[in-house]
Protein backbone atom coordinates (compact mmCIF):
# COMPACT_ATOMS: atom_id res chain seq x y z
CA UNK A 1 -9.20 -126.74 48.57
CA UNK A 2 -11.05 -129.51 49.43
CA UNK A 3 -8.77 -130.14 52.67
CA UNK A 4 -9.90 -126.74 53.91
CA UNK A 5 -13.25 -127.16 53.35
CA UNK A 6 -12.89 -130.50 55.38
CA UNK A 7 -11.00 -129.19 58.45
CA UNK A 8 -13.29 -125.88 58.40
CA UNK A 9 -16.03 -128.24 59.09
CA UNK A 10 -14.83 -130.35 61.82
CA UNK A 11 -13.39 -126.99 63.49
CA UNK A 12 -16.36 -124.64 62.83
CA UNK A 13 -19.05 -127.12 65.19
CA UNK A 14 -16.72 -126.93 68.70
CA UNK A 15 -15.68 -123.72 67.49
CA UNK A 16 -19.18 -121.79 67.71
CA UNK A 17 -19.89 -123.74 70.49
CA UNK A 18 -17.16 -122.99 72.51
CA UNK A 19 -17.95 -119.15 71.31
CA UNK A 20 -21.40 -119.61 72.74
CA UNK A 21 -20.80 -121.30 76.09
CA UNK A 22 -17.73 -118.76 76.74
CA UNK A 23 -19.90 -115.99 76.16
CA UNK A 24 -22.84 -117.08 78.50
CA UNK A 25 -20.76 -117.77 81.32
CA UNK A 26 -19.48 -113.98 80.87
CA UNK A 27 -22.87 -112.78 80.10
CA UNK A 28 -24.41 -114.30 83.21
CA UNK A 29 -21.55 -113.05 85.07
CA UNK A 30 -22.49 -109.29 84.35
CA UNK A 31 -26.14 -110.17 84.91
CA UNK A 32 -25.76 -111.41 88.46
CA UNK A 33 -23.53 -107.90 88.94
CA UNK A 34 -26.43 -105.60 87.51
CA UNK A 35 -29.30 -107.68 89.54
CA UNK A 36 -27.92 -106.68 92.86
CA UNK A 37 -29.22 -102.66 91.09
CA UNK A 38 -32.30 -104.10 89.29
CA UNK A 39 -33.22 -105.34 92.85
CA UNK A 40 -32.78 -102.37 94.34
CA UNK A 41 -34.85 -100.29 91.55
CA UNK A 42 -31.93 -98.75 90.43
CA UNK A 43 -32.06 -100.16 87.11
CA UNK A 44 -35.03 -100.87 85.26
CA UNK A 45 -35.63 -103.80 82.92
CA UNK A 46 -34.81 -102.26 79.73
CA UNK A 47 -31.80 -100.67 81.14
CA UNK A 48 -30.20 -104.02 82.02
CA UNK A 49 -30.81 -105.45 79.04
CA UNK A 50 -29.16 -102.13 77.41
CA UNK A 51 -26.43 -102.76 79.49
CA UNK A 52 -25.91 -106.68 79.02
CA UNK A 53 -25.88 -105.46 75.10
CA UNK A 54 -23.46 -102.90 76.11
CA UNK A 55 -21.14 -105.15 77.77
CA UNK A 56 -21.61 -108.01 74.57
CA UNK A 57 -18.60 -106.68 72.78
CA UNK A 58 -16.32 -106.50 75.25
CA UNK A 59 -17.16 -110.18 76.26
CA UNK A 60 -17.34 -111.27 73.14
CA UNK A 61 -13.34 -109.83 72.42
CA UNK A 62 -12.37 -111.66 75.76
CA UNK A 63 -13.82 -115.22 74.62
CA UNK A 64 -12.78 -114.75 71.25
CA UNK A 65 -9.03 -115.69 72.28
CA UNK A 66 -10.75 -119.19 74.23
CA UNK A 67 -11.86 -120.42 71.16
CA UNK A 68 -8.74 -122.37 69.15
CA UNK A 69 -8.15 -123.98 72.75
CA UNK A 70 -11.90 -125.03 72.81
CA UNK A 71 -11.65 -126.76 69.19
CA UNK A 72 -8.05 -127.94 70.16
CA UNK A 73 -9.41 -129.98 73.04
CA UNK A 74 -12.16 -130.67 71.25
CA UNK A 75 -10.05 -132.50 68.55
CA UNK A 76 -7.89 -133.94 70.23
CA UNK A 77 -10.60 -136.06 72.74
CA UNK A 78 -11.94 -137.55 69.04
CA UNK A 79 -8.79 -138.05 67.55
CA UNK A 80 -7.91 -141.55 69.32
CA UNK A 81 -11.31 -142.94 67.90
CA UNK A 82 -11.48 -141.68 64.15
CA UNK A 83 -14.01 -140.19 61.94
CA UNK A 84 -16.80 -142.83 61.77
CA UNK A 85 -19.60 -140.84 59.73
């Protein structure tokens, strides 16, 4: 028990921010797409942040996948030098 609790820890930290990076990258993605409407008062303001919400799950089940590489990496960089707390 006490293992998992470890290893959830170290995992959890690169984990949520590889969740968070992923996700803006694909976020900003879509907003650059919509601008090009906003811009040309197709959208308004509201309606592009409706539709960045809109488009949140769908990015958020494509970066979801990213993650165990993420915290792999992530690990594996530390590894050679230890845990020094």
């Amino acid at each position: 028990m006490l293992i998992d609790r470890y290893v959830f820890k170290e995992i959890a930290g690169p984990s949520a921010l590889g969740l968070l990076v992923y996700t803006s990258i694909f976020l900003v993605n879509q907003f650059f797409k919509l601008a090009d409407q906003w811009v040309a008062r197709v959208l308004t303001g509201e309606d592009l942040a409706l539709a960045l919400v809109y488009y949140l799950p769908s990015i958020v089940a494509i970066t979801i996948p990213l993650i165990p590489r993420n915290a792999r990496v992530v690990i594996d960089a530390c590894k050679p030098f230890g845990r020094r707390d």
